[in-house]
PDB file of N, CA and C in Angstrom:
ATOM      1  N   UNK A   1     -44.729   5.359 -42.455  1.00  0.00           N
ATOM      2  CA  UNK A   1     -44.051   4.367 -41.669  1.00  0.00           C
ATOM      3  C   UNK A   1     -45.111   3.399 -41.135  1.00  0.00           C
ATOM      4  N   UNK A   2     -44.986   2.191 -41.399  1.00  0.00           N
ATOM      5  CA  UNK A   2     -45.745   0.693 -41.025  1.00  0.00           C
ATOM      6  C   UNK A   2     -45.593   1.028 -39.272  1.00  0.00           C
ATOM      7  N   UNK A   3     -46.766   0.216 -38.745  1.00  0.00           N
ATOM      8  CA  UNK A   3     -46.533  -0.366 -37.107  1.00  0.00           C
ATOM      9  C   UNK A   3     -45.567  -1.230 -36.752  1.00  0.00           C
ATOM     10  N   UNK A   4     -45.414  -1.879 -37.904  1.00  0.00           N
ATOM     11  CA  UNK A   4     -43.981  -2.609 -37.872  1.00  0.00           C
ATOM     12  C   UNK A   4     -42.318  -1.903 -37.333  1.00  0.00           C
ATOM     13  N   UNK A   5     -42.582  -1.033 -38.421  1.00  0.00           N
ATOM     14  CA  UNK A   5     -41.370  -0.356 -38.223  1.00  0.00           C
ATOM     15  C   UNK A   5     -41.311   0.647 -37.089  1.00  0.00           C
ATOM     16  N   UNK A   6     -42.498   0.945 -36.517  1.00  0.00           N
ATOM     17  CA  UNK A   6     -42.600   1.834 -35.445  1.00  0.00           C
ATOM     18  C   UNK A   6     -42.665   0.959 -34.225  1.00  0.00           C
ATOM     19  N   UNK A   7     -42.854  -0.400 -34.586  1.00  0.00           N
ATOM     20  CA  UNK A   7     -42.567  -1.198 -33.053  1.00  0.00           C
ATOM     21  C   UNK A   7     -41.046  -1.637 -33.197  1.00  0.00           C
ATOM     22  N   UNK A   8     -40.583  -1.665 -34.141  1.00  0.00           N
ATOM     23  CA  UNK A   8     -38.567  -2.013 -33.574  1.00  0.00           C
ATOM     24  C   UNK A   8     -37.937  -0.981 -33.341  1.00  0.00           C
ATOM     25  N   UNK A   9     -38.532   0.091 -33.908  1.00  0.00           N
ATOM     26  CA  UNK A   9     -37.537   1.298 -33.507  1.00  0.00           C
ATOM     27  C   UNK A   9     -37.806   1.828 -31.838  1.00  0.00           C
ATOM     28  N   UNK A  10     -39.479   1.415 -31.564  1.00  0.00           N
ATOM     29  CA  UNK A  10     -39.771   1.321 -29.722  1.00  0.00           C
ATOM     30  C   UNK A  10     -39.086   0.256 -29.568  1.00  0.00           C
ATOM     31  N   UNK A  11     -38.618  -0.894 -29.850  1.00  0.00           N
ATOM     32  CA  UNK A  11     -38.548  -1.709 -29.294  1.00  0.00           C
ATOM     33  C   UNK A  11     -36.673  -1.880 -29.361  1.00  0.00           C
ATOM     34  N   UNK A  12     -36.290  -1.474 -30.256  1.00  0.00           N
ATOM     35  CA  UNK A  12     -34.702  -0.780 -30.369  1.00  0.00           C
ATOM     36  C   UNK A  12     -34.478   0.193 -28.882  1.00  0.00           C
ATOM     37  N   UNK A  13     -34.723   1.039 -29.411  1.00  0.00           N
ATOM     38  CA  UNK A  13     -34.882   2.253 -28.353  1.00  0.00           C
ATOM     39  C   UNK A  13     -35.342   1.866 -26.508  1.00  0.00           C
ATOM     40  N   UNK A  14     -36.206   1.065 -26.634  1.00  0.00           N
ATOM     41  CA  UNK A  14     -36.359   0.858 -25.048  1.00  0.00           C
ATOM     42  C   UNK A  14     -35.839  -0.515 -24.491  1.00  0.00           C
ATOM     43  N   UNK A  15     -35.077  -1.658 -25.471  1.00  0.00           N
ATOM     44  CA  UNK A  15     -34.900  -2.516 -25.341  1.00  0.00           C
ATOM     45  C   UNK A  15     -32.992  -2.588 -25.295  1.00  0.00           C
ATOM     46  N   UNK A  16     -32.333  -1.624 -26.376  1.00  0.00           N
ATOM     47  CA  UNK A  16     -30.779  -1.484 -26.470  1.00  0.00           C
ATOM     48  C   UNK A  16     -30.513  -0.492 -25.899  1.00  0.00           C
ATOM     49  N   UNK A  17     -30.791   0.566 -26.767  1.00  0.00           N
ATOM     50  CA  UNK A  17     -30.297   1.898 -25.713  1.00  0.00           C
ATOM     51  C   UNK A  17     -30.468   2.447 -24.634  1.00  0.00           C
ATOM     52  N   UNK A  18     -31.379   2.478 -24.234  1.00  0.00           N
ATOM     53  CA  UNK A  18     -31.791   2.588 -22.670  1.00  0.00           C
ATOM     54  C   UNK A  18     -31.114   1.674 -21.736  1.00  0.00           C
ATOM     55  N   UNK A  19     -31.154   0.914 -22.096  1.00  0.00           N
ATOM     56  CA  UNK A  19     -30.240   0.083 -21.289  1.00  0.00           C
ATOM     57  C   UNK A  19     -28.711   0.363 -20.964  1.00  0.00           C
ATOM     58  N   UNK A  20     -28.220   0.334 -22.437  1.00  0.00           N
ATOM     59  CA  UNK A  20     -27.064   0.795 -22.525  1.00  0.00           C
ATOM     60  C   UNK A  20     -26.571   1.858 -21.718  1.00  0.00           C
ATOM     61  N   UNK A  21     -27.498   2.741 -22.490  1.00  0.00           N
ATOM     62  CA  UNK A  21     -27.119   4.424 -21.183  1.00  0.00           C
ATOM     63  C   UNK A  21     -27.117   4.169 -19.959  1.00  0.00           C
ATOM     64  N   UNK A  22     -28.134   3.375 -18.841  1.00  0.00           N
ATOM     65  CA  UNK A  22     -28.161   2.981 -17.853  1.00  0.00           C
ATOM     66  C   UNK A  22     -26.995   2.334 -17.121  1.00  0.00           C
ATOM     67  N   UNK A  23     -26.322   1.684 -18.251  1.00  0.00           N
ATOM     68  CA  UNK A  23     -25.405   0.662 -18.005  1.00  0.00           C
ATOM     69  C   UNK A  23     -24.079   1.800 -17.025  1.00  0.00           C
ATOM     70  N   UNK A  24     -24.038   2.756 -18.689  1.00  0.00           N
ATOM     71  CA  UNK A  24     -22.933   3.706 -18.567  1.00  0.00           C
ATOM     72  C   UNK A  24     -23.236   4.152 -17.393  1.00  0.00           C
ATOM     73  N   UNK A  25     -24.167   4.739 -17.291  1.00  0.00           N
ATOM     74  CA  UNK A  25     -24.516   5.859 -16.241  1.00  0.00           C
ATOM     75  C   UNK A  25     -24.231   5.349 -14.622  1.00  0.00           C
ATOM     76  N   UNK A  26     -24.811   4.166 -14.464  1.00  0.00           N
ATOM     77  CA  UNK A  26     -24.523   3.426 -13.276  1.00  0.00           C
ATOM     78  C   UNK A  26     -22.816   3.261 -13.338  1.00  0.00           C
ATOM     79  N   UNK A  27     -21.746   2.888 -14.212  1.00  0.00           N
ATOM     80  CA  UNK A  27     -19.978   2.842 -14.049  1.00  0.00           C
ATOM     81  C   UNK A  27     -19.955   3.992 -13.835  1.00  0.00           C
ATOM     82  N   UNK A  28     -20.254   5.273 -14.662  1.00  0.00           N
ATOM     83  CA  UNK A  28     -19.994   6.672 -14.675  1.00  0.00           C
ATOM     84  C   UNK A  28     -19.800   6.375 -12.741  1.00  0.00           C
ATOM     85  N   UNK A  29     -21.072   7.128 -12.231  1.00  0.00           N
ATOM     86  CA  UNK A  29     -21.538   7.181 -10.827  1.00  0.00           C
ATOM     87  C   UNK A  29     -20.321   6.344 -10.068  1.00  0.00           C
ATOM     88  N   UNK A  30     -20.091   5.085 -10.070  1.00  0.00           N
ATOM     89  CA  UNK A  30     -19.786   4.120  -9.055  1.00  0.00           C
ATOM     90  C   UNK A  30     -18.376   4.813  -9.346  1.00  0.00           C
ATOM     91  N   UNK A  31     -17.300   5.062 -10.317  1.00  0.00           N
ATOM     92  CA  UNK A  31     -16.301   5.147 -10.417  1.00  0.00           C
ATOM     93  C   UNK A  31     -16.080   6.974  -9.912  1.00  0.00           C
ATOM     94  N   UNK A  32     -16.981   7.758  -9.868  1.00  0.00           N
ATOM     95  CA  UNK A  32     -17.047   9.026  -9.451  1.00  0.00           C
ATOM     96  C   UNK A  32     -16.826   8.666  -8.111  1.00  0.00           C
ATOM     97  N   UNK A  33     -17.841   8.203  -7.822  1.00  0.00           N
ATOM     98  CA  UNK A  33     -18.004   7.794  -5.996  1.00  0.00           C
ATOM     99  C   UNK A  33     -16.358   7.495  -5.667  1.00  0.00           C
ATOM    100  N   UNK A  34     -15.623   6.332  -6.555  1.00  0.00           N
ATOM    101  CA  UNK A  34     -14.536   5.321  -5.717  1.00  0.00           C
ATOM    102  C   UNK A  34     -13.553   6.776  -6.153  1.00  0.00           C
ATOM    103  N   UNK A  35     -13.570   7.570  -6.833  1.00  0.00           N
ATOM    104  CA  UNK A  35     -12.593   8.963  -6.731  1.00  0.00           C
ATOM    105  C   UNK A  35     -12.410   9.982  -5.897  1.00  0.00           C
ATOM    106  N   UNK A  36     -13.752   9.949  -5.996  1.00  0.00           N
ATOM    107  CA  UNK A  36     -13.867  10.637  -4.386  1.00  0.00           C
ATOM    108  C   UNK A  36     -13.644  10.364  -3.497  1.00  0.00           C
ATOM    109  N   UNK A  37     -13.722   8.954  -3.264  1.00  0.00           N
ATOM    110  CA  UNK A  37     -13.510   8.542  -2.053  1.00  0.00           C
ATOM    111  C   UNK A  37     -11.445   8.440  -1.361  1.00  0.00           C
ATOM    112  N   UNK A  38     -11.379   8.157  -3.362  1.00  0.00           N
ATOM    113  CA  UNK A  38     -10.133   7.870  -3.209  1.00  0.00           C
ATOM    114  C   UNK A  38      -9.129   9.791  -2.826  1.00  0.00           C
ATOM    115  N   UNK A  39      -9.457  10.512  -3.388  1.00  0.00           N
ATOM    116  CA  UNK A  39      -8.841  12.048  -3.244  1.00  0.00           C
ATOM    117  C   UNK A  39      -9.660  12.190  -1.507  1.00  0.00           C
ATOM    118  N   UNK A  40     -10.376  11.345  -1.389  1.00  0.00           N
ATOM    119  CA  UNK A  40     -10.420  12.051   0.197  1.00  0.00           C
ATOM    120  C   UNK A  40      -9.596  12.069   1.210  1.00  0.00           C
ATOM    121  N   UNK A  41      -9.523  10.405   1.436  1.00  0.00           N
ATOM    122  CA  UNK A  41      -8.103   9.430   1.457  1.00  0.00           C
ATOM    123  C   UNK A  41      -6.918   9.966   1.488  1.00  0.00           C
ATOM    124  N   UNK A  42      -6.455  10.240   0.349  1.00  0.00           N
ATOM    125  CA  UNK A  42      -5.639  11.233  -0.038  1.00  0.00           C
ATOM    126  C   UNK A  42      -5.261  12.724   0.822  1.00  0.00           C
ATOM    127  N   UNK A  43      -6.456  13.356   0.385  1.00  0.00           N
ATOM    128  CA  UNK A  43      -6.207  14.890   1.337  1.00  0.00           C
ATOM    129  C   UNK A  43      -6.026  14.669   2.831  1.00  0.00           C
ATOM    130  N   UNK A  44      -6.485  13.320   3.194  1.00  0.00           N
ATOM    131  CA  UNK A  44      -6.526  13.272   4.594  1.00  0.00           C
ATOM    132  C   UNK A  44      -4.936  12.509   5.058  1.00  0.00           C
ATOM    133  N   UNK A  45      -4.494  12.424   4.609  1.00  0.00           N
ATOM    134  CA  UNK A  45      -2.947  12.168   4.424  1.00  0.00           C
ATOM    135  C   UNK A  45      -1.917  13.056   4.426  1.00  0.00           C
ATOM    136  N   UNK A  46      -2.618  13.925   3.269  1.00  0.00           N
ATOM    137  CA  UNK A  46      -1.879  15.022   3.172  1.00  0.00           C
ATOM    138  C   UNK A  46      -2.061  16.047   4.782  1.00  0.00           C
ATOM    139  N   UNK A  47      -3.045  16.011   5.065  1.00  0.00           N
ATOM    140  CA  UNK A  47      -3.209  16.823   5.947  1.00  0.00           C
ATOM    141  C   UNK A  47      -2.472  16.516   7.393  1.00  0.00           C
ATOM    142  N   UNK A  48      -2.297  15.285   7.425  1.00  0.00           N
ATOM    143  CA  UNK A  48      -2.365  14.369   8.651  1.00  0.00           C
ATOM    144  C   UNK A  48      -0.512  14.958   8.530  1.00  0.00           C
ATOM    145  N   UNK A  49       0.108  14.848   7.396  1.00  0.00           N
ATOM    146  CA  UNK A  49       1.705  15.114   6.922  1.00  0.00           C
ATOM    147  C   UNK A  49       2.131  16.299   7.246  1.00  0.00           C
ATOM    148  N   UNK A  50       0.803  17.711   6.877  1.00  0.00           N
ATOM    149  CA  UNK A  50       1.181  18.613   7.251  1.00  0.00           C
ATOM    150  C   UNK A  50       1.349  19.169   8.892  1.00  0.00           C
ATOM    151  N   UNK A  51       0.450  18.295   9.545  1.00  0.00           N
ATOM    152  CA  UNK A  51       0.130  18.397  10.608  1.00  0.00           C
ATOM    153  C   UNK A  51       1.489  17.656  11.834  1.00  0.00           C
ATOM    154  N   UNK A  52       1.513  16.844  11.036  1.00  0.00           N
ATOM    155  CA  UNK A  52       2.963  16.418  11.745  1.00  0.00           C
ATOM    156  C   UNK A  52       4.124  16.697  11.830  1.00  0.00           C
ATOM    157  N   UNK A  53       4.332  17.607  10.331  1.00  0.00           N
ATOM    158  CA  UNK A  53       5.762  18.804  10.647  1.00  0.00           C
ATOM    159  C   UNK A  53       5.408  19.442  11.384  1.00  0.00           C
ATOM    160  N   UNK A  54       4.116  20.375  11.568  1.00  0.00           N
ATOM    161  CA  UNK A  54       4.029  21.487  12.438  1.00  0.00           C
ATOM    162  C   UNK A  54       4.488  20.829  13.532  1.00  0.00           C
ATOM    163  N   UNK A  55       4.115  19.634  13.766  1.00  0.00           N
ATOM    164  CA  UNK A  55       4.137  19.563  15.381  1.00  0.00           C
ATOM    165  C   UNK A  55       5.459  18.930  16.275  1.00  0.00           C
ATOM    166  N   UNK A  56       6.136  18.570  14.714  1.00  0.00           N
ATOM    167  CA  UNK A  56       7.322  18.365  14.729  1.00  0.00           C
ATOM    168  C   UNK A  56       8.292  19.793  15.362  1.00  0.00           C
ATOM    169  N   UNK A  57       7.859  20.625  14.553  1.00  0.00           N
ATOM    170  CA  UNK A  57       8.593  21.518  14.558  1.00  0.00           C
ATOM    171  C   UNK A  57       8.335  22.538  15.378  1.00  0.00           C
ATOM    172  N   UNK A  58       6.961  22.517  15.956  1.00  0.00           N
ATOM    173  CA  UNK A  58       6.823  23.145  17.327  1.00  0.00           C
ATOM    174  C   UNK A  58       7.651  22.594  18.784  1.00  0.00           C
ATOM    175  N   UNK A  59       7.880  21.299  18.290  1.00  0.00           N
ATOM    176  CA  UNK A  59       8.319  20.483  19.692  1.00  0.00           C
ATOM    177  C   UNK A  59       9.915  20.730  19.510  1.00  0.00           C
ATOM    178  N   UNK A  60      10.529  20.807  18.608  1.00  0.00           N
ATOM    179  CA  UNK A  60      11.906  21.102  18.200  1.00  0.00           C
ATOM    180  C   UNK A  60      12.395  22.060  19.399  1.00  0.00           C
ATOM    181  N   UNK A  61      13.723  21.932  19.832  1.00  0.00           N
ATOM    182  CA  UNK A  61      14.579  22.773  20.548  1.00  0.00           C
ATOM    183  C   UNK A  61      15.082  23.842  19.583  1.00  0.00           C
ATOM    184  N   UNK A  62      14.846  23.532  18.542  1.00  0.00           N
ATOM    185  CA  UNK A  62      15.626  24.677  17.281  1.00  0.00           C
ATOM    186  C   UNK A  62      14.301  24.755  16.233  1.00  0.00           C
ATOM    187  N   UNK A  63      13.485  25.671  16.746  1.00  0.00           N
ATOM    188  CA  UNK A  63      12.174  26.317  15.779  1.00  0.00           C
ATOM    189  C   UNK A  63      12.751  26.695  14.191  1.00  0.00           C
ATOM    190  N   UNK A  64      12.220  26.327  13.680  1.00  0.00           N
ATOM    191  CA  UNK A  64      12.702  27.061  12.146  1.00  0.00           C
ATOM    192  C   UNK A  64      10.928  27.914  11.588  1.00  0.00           C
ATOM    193  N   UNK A  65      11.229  29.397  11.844  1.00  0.00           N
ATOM    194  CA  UNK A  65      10.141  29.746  11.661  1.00  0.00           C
ATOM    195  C   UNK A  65       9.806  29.977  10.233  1.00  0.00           C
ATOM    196  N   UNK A  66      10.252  30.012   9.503  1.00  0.00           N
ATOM    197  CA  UNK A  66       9.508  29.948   8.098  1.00  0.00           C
ATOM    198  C   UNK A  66       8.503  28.675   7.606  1.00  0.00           C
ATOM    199  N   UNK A  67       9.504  27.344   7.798  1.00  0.00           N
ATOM    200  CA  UNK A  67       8.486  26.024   8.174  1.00  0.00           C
ATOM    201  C   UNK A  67       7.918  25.737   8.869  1.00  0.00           C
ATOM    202  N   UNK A  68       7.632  26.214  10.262  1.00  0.00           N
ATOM    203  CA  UNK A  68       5.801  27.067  10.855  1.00  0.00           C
ATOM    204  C   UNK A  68       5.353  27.686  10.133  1.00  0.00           C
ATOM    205  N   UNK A  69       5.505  28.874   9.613  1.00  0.00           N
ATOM    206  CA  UNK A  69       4.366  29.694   9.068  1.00  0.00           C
ATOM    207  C   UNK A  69       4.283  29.345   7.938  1.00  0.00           C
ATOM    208  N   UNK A  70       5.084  28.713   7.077  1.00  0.00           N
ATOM    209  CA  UNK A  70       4.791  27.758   5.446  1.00  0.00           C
ATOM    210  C   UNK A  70       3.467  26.770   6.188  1.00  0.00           C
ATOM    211  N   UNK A  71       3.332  25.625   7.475  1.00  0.00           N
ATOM    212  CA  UNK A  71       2.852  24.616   7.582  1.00  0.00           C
ATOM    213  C   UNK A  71       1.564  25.424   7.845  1.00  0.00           C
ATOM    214  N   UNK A  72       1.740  26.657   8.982  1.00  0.00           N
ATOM    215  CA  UNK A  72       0.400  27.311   9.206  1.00  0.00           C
ATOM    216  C   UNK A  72      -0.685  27.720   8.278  1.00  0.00           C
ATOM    217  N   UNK A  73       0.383  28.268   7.188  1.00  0.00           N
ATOM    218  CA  UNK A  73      -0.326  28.806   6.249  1.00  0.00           C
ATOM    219  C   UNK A  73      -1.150  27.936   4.997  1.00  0.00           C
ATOM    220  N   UNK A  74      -0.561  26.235   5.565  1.00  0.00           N
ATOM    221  CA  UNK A  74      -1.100  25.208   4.664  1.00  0.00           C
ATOM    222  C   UNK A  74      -2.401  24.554   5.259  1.00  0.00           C
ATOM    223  N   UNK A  75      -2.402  24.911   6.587  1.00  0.00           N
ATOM    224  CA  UNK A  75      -3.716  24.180   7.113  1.00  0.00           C
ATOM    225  C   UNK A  75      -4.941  25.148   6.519  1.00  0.00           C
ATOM    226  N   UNK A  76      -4.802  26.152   5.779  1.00  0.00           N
ATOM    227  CA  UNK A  76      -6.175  26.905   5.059  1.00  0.00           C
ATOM    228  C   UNK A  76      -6.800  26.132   3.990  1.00  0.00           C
ATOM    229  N   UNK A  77      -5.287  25.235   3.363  1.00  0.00           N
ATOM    230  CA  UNK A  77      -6.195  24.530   2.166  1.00  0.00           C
ATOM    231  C   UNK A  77      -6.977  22.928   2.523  1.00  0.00           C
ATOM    232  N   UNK A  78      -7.190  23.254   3.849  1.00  0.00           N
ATOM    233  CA  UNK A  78      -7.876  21.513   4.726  1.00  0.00           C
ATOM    234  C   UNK A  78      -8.694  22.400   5.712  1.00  0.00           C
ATOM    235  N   UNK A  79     -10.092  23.405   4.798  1.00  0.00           N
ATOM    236  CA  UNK A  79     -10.937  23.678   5.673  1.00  0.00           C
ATOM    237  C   UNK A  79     -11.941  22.529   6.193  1.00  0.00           C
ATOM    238  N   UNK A  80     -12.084  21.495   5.771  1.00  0.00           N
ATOM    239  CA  UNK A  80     -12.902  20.445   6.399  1.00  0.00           C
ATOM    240  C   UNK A  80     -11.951  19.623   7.644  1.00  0.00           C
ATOM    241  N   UNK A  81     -10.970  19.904   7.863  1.00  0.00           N
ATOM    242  CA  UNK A  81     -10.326  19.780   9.533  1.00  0.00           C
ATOM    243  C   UNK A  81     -10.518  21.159  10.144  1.00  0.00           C
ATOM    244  N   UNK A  82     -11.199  21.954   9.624  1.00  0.00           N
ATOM    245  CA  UNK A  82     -11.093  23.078  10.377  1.00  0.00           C
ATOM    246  C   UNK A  82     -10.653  23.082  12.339  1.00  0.00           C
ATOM    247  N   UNK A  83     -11.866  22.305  12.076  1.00  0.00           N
ATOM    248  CA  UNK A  83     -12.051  22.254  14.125  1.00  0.00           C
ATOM    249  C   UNK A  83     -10.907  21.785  14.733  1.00  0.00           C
ATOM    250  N   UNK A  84     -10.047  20.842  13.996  1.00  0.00           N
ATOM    251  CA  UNK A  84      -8.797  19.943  14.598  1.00  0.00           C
ATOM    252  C   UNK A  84      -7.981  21.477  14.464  1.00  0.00           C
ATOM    253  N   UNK A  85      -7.727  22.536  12.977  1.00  0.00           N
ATOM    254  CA  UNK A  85      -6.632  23.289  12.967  1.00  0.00           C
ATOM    255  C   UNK A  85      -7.194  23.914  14.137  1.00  0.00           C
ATOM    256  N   UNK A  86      -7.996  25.132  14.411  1.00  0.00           N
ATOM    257  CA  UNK A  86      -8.107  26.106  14.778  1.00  0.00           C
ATOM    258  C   UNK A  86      -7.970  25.676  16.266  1.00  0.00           C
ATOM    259  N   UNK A  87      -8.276  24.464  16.924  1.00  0.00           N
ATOM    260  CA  UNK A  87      -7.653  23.760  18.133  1.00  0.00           C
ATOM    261  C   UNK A  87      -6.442  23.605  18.532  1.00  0.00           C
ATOM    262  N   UNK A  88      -5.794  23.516  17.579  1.00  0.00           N
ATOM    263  CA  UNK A  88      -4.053  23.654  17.082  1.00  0.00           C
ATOM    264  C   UNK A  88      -3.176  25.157  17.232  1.00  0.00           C
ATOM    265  N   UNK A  89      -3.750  25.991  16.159  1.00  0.00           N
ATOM    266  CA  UNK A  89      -4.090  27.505  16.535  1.00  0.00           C
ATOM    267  C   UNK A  89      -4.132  28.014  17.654  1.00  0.00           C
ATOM    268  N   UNK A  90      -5.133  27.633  18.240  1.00  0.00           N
ATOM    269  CA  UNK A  90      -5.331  28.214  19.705  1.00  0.00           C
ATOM    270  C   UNK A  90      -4.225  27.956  20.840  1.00  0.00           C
ATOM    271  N   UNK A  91      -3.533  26.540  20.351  1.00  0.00           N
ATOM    272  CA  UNK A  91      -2.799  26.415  21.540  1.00  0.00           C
ATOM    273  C   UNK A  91      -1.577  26.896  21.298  1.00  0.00           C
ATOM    274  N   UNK A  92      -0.902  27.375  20.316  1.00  0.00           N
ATOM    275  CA  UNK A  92       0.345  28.219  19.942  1.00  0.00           C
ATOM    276  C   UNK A  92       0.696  29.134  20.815  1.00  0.00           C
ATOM    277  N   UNK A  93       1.214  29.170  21.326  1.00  0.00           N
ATOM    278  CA  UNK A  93       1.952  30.904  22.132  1.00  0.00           C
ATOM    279  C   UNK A  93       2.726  31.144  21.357  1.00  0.00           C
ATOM    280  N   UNK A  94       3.163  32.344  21.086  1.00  0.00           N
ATOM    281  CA  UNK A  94       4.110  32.961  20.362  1.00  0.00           C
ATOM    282  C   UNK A  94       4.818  34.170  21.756  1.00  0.00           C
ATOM    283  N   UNK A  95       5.796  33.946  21.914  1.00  0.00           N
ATOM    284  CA  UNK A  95       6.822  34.678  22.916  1.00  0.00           C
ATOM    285  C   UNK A  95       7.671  35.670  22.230  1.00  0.00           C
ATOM    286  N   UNK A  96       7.858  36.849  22.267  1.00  0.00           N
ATOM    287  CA  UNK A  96       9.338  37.155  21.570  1.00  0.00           C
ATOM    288  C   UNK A  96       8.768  38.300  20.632  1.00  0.00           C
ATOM    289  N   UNK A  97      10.188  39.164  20.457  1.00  0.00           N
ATOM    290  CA  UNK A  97       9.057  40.082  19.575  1.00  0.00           C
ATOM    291  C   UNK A  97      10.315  40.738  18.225  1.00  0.00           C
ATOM    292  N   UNK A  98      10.503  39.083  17.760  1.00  0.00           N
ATOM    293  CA  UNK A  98      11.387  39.283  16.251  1.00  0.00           C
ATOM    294  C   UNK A  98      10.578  39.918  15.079  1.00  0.00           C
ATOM    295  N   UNK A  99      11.165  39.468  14.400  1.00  0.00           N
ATOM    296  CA  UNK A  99      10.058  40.111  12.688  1.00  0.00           C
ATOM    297  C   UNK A  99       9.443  38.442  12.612  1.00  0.00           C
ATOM    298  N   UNK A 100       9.795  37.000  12.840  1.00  0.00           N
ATOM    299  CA  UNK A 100       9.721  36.143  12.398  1.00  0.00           C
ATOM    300  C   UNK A 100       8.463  35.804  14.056  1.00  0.00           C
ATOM    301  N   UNK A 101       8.346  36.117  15.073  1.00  0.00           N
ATOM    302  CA  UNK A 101       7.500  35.955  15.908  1.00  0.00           C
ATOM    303  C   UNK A 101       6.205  36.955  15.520  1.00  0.00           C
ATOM    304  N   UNK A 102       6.598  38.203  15.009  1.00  0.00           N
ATOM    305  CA  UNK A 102       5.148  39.020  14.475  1.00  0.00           C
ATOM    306  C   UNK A 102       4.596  38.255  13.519  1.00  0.00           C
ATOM    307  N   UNK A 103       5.599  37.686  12.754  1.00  0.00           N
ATOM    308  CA  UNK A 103       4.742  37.001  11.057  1.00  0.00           C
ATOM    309  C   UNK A 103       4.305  36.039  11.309  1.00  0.00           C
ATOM    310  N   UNK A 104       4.747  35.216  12.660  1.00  0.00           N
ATOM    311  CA  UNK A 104       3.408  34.158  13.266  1.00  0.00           C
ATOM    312  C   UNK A 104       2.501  34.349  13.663  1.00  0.00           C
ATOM    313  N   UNK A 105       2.424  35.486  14.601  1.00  0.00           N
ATOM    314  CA  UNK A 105       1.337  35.976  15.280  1.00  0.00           C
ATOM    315  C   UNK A 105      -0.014  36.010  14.144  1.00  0.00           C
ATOM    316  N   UNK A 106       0.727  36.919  13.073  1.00  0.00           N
ATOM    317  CA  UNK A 106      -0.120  37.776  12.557  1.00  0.00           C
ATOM    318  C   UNK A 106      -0.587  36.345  11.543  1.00  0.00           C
ATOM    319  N   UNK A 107      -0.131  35.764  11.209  1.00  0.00           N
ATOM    320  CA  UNK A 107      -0.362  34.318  10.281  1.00  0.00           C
ATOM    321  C   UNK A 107      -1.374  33.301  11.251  1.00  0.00           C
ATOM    322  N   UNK A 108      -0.935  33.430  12.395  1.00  0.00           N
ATOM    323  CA  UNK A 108      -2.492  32.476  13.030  1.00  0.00           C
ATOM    324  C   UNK A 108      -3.194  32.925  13.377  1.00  0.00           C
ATOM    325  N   UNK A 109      -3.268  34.556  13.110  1.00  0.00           N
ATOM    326  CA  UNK A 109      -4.873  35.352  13.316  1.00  0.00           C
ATOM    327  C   UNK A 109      -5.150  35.002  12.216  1.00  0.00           C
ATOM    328  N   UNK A 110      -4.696  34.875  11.051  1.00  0.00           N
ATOM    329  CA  UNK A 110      -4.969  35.251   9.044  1.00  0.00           C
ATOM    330  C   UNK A 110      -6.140  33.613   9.101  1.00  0.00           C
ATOM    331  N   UNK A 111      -4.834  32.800   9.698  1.00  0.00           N
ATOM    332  CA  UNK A 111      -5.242  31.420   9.195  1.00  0.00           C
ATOM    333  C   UNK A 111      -6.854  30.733   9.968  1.00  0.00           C
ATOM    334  N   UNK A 112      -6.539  31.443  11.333  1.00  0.00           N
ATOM    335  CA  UNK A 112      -8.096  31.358  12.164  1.00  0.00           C
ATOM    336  C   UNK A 112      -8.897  31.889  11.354  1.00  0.00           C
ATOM    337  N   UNK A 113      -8.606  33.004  11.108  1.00  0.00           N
ATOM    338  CA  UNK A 113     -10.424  33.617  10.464  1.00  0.00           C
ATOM    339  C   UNK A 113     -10.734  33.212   9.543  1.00  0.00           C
ATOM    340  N   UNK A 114      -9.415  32.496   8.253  1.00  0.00           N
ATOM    341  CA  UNK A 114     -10.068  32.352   7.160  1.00  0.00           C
ATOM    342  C   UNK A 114     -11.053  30.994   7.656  1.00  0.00           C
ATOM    343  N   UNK A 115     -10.160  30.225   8.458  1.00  0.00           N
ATOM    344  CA  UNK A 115     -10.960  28.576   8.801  1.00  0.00           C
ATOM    345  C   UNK A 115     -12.378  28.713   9.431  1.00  0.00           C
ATOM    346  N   UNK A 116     -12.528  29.978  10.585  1.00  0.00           N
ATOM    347  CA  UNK A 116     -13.957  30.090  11.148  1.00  0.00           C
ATOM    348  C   UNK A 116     -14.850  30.499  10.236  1.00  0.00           C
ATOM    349  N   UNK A 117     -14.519  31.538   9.099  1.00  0.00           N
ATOM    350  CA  UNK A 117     -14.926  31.688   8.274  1.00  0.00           C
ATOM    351  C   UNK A 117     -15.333  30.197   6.613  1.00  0.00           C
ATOM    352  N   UNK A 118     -14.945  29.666   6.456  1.00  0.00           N
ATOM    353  CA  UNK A 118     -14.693  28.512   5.495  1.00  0.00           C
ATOM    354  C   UNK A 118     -15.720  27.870   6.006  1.00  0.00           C
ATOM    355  N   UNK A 119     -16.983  27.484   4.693  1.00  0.00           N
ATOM    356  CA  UNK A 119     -18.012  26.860   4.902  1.00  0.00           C
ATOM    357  C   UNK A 119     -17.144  25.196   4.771  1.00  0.00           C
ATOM    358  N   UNK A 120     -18.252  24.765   5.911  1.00  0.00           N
ATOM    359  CA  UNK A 120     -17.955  22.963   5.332  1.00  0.00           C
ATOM    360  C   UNK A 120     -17.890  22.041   4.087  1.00  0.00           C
TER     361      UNK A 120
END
């Protein structure tokens, strides 16, 4: 192989493709970033939704306890609000001693530990 041909194929190589890849690599990144950003957005919506039946439905004159402990049992999958749930958690009283007041009880001990437990 000539110096010739060994300077276009350097000069191919560090002049098209490299670039190219760079090109990609920089959209790759930026469009990762705006997904993330965008599913964050997102979960924080979702969370904000779940958070507002509960509190809907704590304030209710007519409790429907299965949709408490369905909503309780949804704040586990939003361990990065942890500190907002387990603040939430804490302020619950549970009065009464049905089968549907034990399965709360015992559901916002479940749902505390998993959240104190749940890395950031």
């Amino acid at each position: 192989m000539s110096g010739f041909e060994v300077l276009v194929i350097v000069l191919l190589i560090g002049g098209l493709i490299l670039p190219i890849w760079a090109l990609v690599a920089t959209v790759h990144f930026a469009n990762a970033k705006a997904r993330h950003k965008a599913q964050s957005a997102q979960r924080c919506m979702a969370f904000t939704a779940v958070m507002d039946r509960l509190l809907n439905e704590l304030r209710a004159d007519r409790k429907r306890a299965p949709i408490v402990l369905a909503c309780i049992r949804e704040l586990q999958t939003f361990p990065e609000y942890r500190d907002i749930s387990v603040t939430l958690i804490n302020d619950i009283n549970v009065s009464g001693n049905t089968p549907y007041d034990n399965m709360l009880r015992n559901e916002l001990q479940k749902t505390e530990a998993f959240l104190l437990e749940a890395q950031p």
